[in-house]
C-alpha atoms as a PDB file:
ATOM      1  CA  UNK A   1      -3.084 -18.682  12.465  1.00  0.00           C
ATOM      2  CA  UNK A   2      -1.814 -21.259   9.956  1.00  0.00           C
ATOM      3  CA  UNK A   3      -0.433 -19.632   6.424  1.00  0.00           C
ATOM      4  CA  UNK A   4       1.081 -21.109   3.951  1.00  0.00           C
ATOM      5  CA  UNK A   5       2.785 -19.335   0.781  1.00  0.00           C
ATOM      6  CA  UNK A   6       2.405 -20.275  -2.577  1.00  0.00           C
ATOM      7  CA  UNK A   7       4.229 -19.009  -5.579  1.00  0.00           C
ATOM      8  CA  UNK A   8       1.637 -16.754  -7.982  1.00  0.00           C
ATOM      9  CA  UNK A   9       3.733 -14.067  -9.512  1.00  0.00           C
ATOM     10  CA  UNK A  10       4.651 -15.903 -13.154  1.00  0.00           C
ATOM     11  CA  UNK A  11       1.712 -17.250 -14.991  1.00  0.00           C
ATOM     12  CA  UNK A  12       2.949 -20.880 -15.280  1.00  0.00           C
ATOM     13  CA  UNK A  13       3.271 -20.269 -11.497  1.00  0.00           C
ATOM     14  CA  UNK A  14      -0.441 -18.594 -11.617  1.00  0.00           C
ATOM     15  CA  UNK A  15      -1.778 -21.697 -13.661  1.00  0.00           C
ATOM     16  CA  UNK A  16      -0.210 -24.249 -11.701  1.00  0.00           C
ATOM     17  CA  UNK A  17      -1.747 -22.936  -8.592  1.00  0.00           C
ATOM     18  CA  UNK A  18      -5.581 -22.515  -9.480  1.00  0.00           C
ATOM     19  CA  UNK A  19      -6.678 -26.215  -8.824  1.00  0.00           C
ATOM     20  CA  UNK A  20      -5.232 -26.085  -5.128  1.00  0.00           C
ATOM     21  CA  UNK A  21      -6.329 -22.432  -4.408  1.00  0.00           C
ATOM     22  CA  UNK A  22      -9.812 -23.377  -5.706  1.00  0.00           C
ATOM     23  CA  UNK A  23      -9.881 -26.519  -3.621  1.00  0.00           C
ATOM     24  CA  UNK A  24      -8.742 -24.622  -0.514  1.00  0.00           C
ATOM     25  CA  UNK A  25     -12.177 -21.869  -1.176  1.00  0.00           C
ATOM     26  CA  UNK A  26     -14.248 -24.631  -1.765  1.00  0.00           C
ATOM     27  CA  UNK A  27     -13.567 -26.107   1.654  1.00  0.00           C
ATOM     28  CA  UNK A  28     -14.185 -22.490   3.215  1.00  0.00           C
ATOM     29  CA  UNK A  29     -10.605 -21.626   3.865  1.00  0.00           C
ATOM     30  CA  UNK A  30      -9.797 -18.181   3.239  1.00  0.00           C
ATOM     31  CA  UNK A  31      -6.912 -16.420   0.956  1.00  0.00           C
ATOM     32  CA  UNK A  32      -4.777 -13.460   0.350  1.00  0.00           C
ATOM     33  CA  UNK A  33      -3.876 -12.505  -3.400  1.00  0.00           C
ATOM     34  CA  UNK A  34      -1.898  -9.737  -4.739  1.00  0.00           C
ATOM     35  CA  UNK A  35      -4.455  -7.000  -6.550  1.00  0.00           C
ATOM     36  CA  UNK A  36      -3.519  -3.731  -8.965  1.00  0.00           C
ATOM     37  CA  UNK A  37      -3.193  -1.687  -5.846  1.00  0.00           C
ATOM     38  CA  UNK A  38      -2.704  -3.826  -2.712  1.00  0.00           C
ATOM     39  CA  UNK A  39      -2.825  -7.358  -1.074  1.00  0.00           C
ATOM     40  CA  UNK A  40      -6.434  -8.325  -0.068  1.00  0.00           C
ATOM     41  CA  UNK A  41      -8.039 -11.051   1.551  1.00  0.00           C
ATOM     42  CA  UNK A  42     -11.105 -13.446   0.237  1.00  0.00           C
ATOM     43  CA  UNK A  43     -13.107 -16.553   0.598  1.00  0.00           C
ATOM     44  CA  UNK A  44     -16.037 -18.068  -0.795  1.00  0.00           C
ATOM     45  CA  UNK A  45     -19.396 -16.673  -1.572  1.00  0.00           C
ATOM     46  CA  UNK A  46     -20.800 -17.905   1.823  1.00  0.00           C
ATOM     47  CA  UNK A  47     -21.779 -16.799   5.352  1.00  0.00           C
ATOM     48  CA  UNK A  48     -19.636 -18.493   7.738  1.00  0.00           C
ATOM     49  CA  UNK A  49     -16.594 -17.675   5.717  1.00  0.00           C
ATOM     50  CA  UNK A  50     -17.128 -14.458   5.001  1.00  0.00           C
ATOM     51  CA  UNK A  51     -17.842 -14.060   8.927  1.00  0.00           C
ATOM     52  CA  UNK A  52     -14.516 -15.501   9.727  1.00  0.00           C
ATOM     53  CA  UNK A  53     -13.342 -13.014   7.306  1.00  0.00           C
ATOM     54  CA  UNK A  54     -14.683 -10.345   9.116  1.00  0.00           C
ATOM     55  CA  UNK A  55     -13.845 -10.718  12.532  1.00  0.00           C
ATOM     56  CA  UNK A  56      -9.836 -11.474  11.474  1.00  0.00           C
ATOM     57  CA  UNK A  57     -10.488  -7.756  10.001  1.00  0.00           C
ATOM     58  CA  UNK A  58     -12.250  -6.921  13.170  1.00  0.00           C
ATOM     59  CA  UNK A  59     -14.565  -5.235  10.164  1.00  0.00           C
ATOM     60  CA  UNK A  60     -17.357  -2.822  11.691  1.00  0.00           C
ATOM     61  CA  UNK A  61     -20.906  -4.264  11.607  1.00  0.00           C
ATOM     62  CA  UNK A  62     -22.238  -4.313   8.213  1.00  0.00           C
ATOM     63  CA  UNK A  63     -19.547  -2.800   6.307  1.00  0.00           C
ATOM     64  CA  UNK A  64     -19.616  -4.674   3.352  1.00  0.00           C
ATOM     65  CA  UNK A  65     -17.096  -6.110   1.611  1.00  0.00           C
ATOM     66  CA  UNK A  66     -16.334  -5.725  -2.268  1.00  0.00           C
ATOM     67  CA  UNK A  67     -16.427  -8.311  -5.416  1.00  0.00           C
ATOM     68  CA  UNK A  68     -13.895  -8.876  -7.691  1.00  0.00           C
ATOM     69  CA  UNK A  69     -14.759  -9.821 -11.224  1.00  0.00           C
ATOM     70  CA  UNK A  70     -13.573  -9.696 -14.269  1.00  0.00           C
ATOM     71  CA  UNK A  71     -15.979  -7.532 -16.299  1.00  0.00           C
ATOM     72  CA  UNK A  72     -19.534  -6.387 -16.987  1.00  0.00           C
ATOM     73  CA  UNK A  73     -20.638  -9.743 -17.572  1.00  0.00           C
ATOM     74  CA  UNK A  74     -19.464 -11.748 -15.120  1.00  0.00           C
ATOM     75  CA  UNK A  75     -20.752  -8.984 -12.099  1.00  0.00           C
ATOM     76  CA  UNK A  76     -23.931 -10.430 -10.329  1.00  0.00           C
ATOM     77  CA  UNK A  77     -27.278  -9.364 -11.279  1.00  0.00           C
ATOM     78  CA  UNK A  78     -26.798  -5.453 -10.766  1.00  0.00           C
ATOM     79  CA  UNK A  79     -28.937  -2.324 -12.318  1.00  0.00           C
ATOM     80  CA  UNK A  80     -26.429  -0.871 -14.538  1.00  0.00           C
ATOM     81  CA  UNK A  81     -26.995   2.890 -15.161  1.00  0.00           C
ATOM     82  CA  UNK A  82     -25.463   4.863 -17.911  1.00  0.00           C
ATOM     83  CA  UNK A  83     -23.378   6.510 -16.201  1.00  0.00           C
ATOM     84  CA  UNK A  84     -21.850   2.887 -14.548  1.00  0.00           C
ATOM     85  CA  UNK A  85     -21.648   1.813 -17.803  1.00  0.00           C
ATOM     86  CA  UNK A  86     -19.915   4.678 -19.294  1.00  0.00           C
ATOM     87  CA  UNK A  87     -17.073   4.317 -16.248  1.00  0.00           C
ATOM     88  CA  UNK A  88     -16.491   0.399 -16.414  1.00  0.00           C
ATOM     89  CA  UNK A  89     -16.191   0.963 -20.341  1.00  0.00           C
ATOM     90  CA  UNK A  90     -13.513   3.439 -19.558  1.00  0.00           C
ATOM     91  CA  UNK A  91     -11.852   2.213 -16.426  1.00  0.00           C
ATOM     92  CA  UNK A  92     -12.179  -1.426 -16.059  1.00  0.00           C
ATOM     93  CA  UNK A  93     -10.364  -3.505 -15.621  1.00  0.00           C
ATOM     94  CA  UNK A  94      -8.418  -1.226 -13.387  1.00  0.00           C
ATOM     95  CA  UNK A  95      -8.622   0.445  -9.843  1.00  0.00           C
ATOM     96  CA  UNK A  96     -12.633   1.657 -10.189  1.00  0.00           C
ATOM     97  CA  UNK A  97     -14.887   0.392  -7.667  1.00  0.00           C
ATOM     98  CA  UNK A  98     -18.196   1.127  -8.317  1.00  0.00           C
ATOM     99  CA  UNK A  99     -20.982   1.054  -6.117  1.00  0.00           C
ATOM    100  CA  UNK A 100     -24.791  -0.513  -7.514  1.00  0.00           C
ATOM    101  CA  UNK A 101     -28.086  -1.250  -7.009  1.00  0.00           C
ATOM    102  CA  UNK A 102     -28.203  -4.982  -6.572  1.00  0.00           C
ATOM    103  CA  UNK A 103     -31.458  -6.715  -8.182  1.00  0.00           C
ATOM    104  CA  UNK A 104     -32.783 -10.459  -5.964  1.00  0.00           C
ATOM    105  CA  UNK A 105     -30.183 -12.041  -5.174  1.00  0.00           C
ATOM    106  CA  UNK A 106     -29.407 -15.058  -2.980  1.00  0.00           C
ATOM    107  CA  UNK A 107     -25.833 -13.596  -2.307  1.00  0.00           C
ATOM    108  CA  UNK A 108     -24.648 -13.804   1.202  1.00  0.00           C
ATOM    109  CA  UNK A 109     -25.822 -10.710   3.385  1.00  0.00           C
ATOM    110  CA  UNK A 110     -22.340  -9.680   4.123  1.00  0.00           C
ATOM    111  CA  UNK A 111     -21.846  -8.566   0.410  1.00  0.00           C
ATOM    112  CA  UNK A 112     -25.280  -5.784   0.893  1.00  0.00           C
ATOM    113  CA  UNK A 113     -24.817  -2.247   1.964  1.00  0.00           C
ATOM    114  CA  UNK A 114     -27.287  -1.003   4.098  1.00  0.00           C
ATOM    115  CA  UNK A 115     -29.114   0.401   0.845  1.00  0.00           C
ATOM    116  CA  UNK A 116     -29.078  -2.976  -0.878  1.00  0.00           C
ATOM    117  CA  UNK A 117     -25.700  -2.058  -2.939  1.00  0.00           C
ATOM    118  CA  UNK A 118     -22.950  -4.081  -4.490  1.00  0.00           C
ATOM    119  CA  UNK A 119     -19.254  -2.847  -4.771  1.00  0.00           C
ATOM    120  CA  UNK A 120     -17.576  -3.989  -7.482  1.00  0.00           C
ATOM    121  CA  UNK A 121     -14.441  -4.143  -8.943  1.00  0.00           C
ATOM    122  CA  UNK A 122     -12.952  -5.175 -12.383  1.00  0.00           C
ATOM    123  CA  UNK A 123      -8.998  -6.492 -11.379  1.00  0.00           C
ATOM    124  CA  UNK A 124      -6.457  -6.189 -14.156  1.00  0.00           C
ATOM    125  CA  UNK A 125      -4.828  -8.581 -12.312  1.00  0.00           C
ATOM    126  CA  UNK A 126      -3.765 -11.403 -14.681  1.00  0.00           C
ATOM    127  CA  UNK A 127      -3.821 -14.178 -12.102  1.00  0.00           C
ATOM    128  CA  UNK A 128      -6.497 -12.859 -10.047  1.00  0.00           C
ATOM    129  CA  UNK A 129      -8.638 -12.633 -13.256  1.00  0.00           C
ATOM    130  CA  UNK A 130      -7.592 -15.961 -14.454  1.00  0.00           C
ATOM    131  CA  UNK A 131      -8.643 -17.634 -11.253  1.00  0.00           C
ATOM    132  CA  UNK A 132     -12.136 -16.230 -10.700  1.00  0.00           C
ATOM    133  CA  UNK A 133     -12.270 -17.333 -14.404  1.00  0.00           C
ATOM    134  CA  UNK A 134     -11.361 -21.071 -13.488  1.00  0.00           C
ATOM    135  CA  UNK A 135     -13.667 -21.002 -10.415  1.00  0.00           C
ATOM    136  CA  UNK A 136     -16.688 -19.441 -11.795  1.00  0.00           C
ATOM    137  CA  UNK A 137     -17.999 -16.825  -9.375  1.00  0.00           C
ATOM    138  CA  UNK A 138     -16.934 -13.070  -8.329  1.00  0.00           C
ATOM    139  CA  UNK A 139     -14.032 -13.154  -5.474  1.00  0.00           C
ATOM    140  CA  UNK A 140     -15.004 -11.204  -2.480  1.00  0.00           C
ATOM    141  CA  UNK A 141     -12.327  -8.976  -1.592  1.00  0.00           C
ATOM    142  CA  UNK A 142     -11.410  -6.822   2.101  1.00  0.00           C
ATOM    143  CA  UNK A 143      -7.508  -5.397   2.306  1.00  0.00           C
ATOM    144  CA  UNK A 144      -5.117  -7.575   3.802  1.00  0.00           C
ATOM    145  CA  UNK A 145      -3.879  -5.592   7.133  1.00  0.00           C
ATOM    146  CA  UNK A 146      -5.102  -4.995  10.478  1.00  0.00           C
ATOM    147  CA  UNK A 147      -7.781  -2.304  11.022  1.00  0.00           C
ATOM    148  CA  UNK A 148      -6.194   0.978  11.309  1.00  0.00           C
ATOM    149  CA  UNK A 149      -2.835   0.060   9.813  1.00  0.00           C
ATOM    150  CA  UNK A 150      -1.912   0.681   5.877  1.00  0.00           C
ATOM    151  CA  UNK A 151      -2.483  -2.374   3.332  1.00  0.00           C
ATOM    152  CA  UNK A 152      -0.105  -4.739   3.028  1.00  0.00           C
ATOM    153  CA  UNK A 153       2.102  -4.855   0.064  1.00  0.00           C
ATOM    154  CA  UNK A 154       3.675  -7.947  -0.374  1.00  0.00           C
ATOM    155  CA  UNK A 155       2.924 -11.446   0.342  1.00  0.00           C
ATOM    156  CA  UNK A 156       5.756 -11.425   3.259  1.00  0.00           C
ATOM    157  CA  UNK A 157       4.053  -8.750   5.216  1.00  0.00           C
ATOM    158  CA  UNK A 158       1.053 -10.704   5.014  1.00  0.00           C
ATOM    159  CA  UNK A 159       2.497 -13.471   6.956  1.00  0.00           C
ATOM    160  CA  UNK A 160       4.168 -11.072   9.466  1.00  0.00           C
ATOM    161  CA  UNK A 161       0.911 -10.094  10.642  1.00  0.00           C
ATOM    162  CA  UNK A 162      -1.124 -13.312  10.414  1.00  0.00           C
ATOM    163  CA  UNK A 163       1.635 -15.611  11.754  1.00  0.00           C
ATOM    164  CA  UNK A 164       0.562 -13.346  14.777  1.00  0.00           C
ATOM    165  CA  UNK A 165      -2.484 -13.741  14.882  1.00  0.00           C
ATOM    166  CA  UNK A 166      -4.316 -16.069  16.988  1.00  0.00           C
ATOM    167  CA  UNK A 167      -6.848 -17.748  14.902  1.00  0.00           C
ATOM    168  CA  UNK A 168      -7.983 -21.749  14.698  1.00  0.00           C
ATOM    169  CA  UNK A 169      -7.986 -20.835  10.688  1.00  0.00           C
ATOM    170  CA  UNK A 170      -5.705 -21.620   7.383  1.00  0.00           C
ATOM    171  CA  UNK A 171      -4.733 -18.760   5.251  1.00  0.00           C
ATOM    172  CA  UNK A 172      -3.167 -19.778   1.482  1.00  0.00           C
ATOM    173  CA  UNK A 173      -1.144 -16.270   0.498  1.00  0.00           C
ATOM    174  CA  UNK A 174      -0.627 -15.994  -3.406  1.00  0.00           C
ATOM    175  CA  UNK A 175       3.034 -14.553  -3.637  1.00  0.00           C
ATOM    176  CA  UNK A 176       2.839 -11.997  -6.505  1.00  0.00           C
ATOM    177  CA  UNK A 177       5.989  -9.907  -5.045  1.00  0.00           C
ATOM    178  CA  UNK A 178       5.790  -7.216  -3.838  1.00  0.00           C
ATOM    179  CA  UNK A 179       3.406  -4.555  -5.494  1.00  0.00           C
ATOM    180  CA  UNK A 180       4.309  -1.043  -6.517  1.00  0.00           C
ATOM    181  CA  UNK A 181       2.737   2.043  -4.401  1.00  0.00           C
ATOM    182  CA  UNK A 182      -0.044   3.479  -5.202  1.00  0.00           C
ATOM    183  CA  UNK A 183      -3.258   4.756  -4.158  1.00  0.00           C
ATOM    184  CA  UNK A 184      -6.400   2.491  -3.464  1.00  0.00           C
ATOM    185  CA  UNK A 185      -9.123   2.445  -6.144  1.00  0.00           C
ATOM    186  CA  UNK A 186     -11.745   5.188  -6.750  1.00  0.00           C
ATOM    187  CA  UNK A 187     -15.445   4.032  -5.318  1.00  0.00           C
ATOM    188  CA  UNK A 188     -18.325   5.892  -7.445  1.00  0.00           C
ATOM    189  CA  UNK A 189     -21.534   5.170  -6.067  1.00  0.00           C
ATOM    190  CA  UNK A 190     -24.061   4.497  -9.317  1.00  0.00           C
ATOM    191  CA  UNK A 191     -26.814   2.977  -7.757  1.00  0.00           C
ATOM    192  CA  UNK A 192     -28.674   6.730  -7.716  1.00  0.00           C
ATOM    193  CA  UNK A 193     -29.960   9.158 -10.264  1.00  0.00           C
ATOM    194  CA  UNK A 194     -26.023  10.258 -10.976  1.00  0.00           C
ATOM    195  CA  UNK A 195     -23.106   9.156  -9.873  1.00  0.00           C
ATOM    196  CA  UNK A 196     -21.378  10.039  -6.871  1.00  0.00           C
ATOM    197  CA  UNK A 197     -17.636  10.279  -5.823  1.00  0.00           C
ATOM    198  CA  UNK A 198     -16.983   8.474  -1.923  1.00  0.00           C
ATOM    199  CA  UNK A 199     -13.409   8.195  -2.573  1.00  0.00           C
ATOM    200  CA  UNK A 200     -11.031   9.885  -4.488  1.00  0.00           C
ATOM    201  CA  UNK A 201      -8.237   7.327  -5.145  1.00  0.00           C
ATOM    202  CA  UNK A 202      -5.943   5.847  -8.415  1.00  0.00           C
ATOM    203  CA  UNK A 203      -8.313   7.681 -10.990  1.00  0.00           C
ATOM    204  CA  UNK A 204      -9.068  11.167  -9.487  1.00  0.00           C
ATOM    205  CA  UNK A 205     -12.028  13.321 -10.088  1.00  0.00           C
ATOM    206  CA  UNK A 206     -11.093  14.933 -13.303  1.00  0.00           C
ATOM    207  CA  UNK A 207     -10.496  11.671 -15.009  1.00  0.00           C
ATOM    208  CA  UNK A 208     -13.715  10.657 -14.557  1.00  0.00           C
ATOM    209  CA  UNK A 209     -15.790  13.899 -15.485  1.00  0.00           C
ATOM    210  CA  UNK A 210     -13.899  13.415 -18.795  1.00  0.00           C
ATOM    211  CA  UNK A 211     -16.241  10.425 -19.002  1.00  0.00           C
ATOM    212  CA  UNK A 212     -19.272  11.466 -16.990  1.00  0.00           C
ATOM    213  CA  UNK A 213     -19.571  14.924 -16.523  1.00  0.00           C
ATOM    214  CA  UNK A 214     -21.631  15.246 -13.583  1.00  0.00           C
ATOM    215  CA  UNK A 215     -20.263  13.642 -10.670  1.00  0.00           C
ATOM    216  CA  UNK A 216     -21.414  14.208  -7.371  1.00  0.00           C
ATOM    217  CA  UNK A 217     -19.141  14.194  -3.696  1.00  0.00           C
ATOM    218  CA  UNK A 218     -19.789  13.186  -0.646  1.00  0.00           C
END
Protein backbone atom coordinates (compact mmCIF):
# COMPACT_ATOMS: atom_id res chain seq x y z
CA UNK A 1 0.00 0.00 0.00
CA UNK A 2 1.10 3.55 -0.86
CA UNK A 3 1.56 6.01 2.41
CA UNK A 4 2.76 9.03 2.54
CA UNK A 5 3.58 11.15 5.85
CA UNK A 6 2.70 14.49 6.46
CA UNK A 7 3.74 16.71 9.27
CA UNK A 8 0.47 17.47 11.78
CA UNK A 9 1.87 17.76 15.23
CA UNK A 10 2.31 21.91 15.45
CA UNK A 11 -0.72 23.84 14.49
CA UNK A 12 0.91 25.94 11.71
CA UNK A 13 1.86 22.38 10.62
CA UNK A 14 -2.00 21.30 11.37
CA UNK A 15 -3.28 24.41 9.31
CA UNK A 16 -1.04 24.07 6.53
CA UNK A 17 -2.12 20.57 5.97
CA UNK A 18 -6.08 20.74 5.95
CA UNK A 19 -6.53 21.80 2.21
CA UNK A 20 -4.44 18.66 0.97
CA UNK A 21 -5.86 16.19 3.60
CA UNK A 22 -9.37 17.40 2.65
CA UNK A 23 -8.62 17.06 -1.03
CA UNK A 24 -7.18 13.56 -0.54
CA UNK A 25 -11.01 12.47 1.45
CA UNK A 26 -12.77 14.08 -1.11
CA UNK A 27 -11.27 11.86 -3.79
CA UNK A 28 -12.05 8.72 -1.46
CA UNK A 29 -8.56 8.12 -0.26
CA UNK A 30 -8.34 7.12 3.18
CA UNK A 31 -6.20 8.59 6.33
CA UNK A 32 -4.63 7.94 9.61
CA UNK A 33 -4.59 10.87 12.30
CA UNK A 34 -3.28 10.94 15.72
CA UNK A 35 -6.47 10.95 18.39
CA UNK A 36 -6.45 11.62 22.50
CA UNK A 37 -5.81 7.96 22.96
CA UNK A 38 -4.46 6.28 19.80
CA UNK A 39 -3.80 6.51 15.96
CA UNK A 40 -7.00 5.70 13.93
CA UNK A 41 -7.89 5.41 10.51
CA UNK A 42 -10.81 7.37 8.38
CA UNK A 43 -12.28 8.31 5.10
CA UNK A 44 -15.19 9.93 3.80
CA UNK A 45 -18.79 9.60 4.68
CA UNK A 46 -19.36 7.06 1.80
CA UNK A 47 -19.79 3.35 0.99
CA UNK A 48 -17.03 2.29 -1.12
CA UNK A 49 -14.56 3.99 1.12
CA UNK A 50 -15.64 3.04 4.14
CA UNK A 51 -15.64 -0.66 2.58
CA UNK A 52 -12.06 -0.32 1.65
CA UNK A 53 -11.71 0.74 5.14
CA UNK A 54 -13.02 -2.25 6.38
CA UNK A 55 -11.51 -4.97 4.70
CA UNK A 56 -7.71 -3.26 5.34
CA UNK A 57 -9.11 -3.80 9.10
CA UNK A 58 -10.34 -7.15 8.05
CA UNK A 59 -13.38 -5.57 10.39
CA UNK A 60 -16.13 -8.34 11.23
CA UNK A 61 -19.41 -7.96 9.29
CA UNK A 62 -21.34 -5.11 10.49
CA UNK A 63 -19.28 -3.88 13.21
CA UNK A 64 -19.66 -0.41 12.88
CA UNK A 65 -17.35 2.06 12.93
CA UNK A 66 -17.39 5.35 15.15
CA UNK A 67 -17.73 9.31 14.29
CA UNK A 68 -15.63 11.84 15.33
CA UNK A 69 -17.01 15.28 15.91
CA UNK A 70 -16.45 18.01 17.62
CA UNK A 71 -19.46 18.51 19.92
CA UNK A 72 -23.20 18.19 20.49
CA UNK A 73 -23.94 20.18 17.61
CA UNK A 74 -22.07 19.11 15.00
CA UNK A 75 -23.12 15.02 15.80
CA UNK A 76 -25.69 13.82 13.10
CA UNK A 77 -29.26 13.79 13.76
CA UNK A 78 -29.22 11.54 17.04
CA UNK A 79 -32.00 11.19 20.02
CA UNK A 80 -30.17 12.71 22.79
CA UNK A 81 -31.34 11.41 26.23
CA UNK A 82 -30.63 13.05 29.49
CA UNK A 83 -28.49 10.99 30.59
CA UNK A 84 -26.22 11.42 27.01
CA UNK A 85 -26.49 14.80 27.57
CA UNK A 86 -25.47 14.93 31.08
CA UNK A 87 -22.08 12.74 29.99
CA UNK A 88 -21.03 14.80 26.77
CA UNK A 89 -21.55 18.00 29.08
CA UNK A 90 -19.13 16.43 31.43
CA UNK A 91 -16.75 14.44 29.31
CA UNK A 92 -16.52 15.81 25.91
CA UNK A 93 -14.40 16.61 24.27
CA UNK A 94 -12.38 13.78 25.66
CA UNK A 95 -12.13 9.87 25.49
CA UNK A 96 -16.26 9.17 25.88
CA UNK A 97 -17.81 7.33 23.19
CA UNK A 98 -21.25 7.20 23.44
CA UNK A 99 -23.53 5.01 21.82
CA UNK A 100 -27.30 6.57 20.30
CA UNK A 101 -30.31 6.13 18.76
CA UNK A 102 -29.85 7.50 15.29
CA UNK A 103 -33.09 9.38 13.83
CA UNK A 104 -33.47 9.08 9.31
CA UNK A 105 -30.58 9.41 8.11
CA UNK A 106 -29.01 9.00 4.66
CA UNK A 107 -25.60 8.10 6.37
CA UNK A 108 -23.76 5.26 4.86
CA UNK A 109 -24.90 1.76 6.34
CA UNK A 110 -21.50 0.99 7.62
CA UNK A 111 -21.87 3.77 10.35
CA UNK A 112 -25.49 1.66 11.85
CA UNK A 113 -25.30 -0.90 14.55
CA UNK A 114 -27.47 -3.61 14.18
CA UNK A 115 -30.04 -1.63 16.48
CA UNK A 116 -29.89 1.48 14.31
CA UNK A 117 -27.11 3.21 16.72
CA UNK A 118 -24.47 5.81 16.22
CA UNK A 119 -21.08 5.86 18.18
CA UNK A 120 -19.81 8.95 18.74
CA UNK A 121 -17.02 10.64 19.90
CA UNK A 122 -16.09 14.29 20.84
CA UNK A 123 -11.87 14.45 20.05
CA UNK A 124 -9.97 17.01 22.08
CA UNK A 125 -7.72 16.70 19.51
CA UNK A 126 -6.76 20.22 18.32
CA UNK A 127 -5.96 19.27 14.74
CA UNK A 128 -8.35 16.57 14.43
CA UNK A 129 -11.07 19.04 15.62
CA UNK A 130 -9.84 21.77 13.47
CA UNK A 131 -10.04 19.66 10.37
CA UNK A 132 -13.51 18.14 10.63
CA UNK A 133 -14.20 21.89 11.29
CA UNK A 134 -12.65 22.95 7.82
CA UNK A 135 -14.32 19.99 6.03
CA UNK A 136 -17.73 20.13 7.39
CA UNK A 137 -18.89 16.64 8.32
CA UNK A 138 -18.15 14.06 11.34
CA UNK A 139 -14.78 11.91 10.58
CA UNK A 140 -15.41 8.27 10.75
CA UNK A 141 -12.93 6.72 12.84
CA UNK A 142 -11.63 2.57 13.25
CA UNK A 143 -7.98 2.13 15.20
CA UNK A 144 -5.08 2.10 13.13
CA UNK A 145 -3.51 -1.62 13.62
CA UNK A 146 -4.14 -4.95 12.39
CA UNK A 147 -7.00 -6.99 13.95
CA UNK A 148 -5.84 -8.63 17.00
CA UNK A 149 -2.73 -6.53 17.56
CA UNK A 150 -2.66 -3.28 20.05
CA UNK A 151 -3.29 0.33 18.41
CA UNK A 152 -0.73 1.97 16.97
CA UNK A 153 0.88 4.85 18.64
CA UNK A 154 2.73 6.86 16.47
CA UNK A 155 2.60 7.81 12.95
CA UNK A 156 5.90 5.55 12.24
CA UNK A 157 4.26 2.39 13.35
CA UNK A 158 1.56 3.18 11.12
CA UNK A 159 3.70 2.94 8.14
CA UNK A 160 5.48 -0.21 9.45
CA UNK A 161 2.41 -2.05 9.11
CA UNK A 162 0.81 -0.54 5.99
CA UNK A 163 4.05 -0.33 3.96
CA UNK A 164 3.28 -4.16 4.36
CA UNK A 165 0.39 -4.39 3.35
CA UNK A 166 -0.69 -5.32 0.00
CA UNK A 167 -3.32 -2.97 -1.05
CA UNK A 168 -3.94 -1.02 -4.67
CA UNK A 169 -4.82 2.05 -2.09
CA UNK A 170 -3.12 5.56 -0.83
CA UNK A 171 -2.96 6.17 2.82
CA UNK A 172 -2.02 10.11 3.93
CA UNK A 173 -0.70 9.53 7.84
CA UNK A 174 -0.97 12.87 9.93
CA UNK A 175 2.36 12.77 12.04
CA UNK A 176 1.29 14.05 15.51
CA UNK A 177 4.36 12.12 17.32
CA UNK A 178 4.04 9.77 19.09
CA UNK A 179 1.05 9.71 21.66
CA UNK A 180 1.28 9.03 25.36
CA UNK A 181 -0.26 5.55 26.78
CA UNK A 182 -3.31 5.28 27.81
CA UNK A 183 -6.41 3.42 27.80
CA UNK A 184 -9.03 3.56 24.88
CA UNK A 185 -12.18 5.63 25.47
CA UNK A 186 -15.21 4.59 27.60
CA UNK A 187 -18.39 3.49 25.19
CA UNK A 188 -21.84 4.16 27.17
CA UNK A 189 -24.61 2.96 25.27
CA UNK A 190 -27.59 5.85 25.62
CA UNK A 191 -29.77 4.92 23.03
CA UNK A 192 -32.07 2.91 25.90
CA UNK A 193 -34.12 3.85 28.89
CA UNK A 194 -30.57 4.37 30.98
CA UNK A 195 -27.38 4.24 30.12
CA UNK A 196 -25.25 1.38 29.90
CA UNK A 197 -21.44 0.74 30.41
CA UNK A 198 -19.83 -1.74 27.23
CA UNK A 199 -16.44 -0.67 28.01
CA UNK A 200 -14.71 0.46 30.82
CA UNK A 201 -11.78 2.54 29.46
CA UNK A 202 -9.97 6.34 30.10
CA UNK A 203 -13.00 7.48 32.37
CA UNK A 204 -13.91 4.43 34.58
CA UNK A 205 -17.19 3.63 36.11
CA UNK A 206 -17.10 5.77 39.14
CA UNK A 207 -16.41 8.87 37.19
CA UNK A 208 -19.33 8.62 35.44
CA UNK A 209 -21.95 7.67 38.26
CA UNK A 210 -20.67 11.00 39.70
CA UNK A 211 -22.60 12.34 36.71
CA UNK A 212 -25.30 9.77 36.10
CA UNK A 213 -25.96 7.70 38.84
CA UNK A 214 -27.45 4.75 37.38
CA UNK A 215 -25.36 3.11 34.97
CA UNK A 216 -25.93 -0.16 33.75
CA UNK A 217 -23.02 -3.13 32.56
CA UNK A 218 -22.94 -5.39 30.19
Amino acid sequence: MKADILPFGSPAEQAAALDTVIRHLDAGGLIATPTETVYGLGCALEPEPLARLAQLKRRAEGQPFLLLVTGMDDAPKVTWTEGARQLASAFWPGPLTLVLAAQKSDLPGALFGPAGTLAIRATPHEGVRALIRAWGKPLPSTSANPRGQPPAQSAAAVYEWLHNVTADDHMMILDGGTLPASRPSTIVDCSGRKPRLLREGSIVRAELERIVHDIDTG
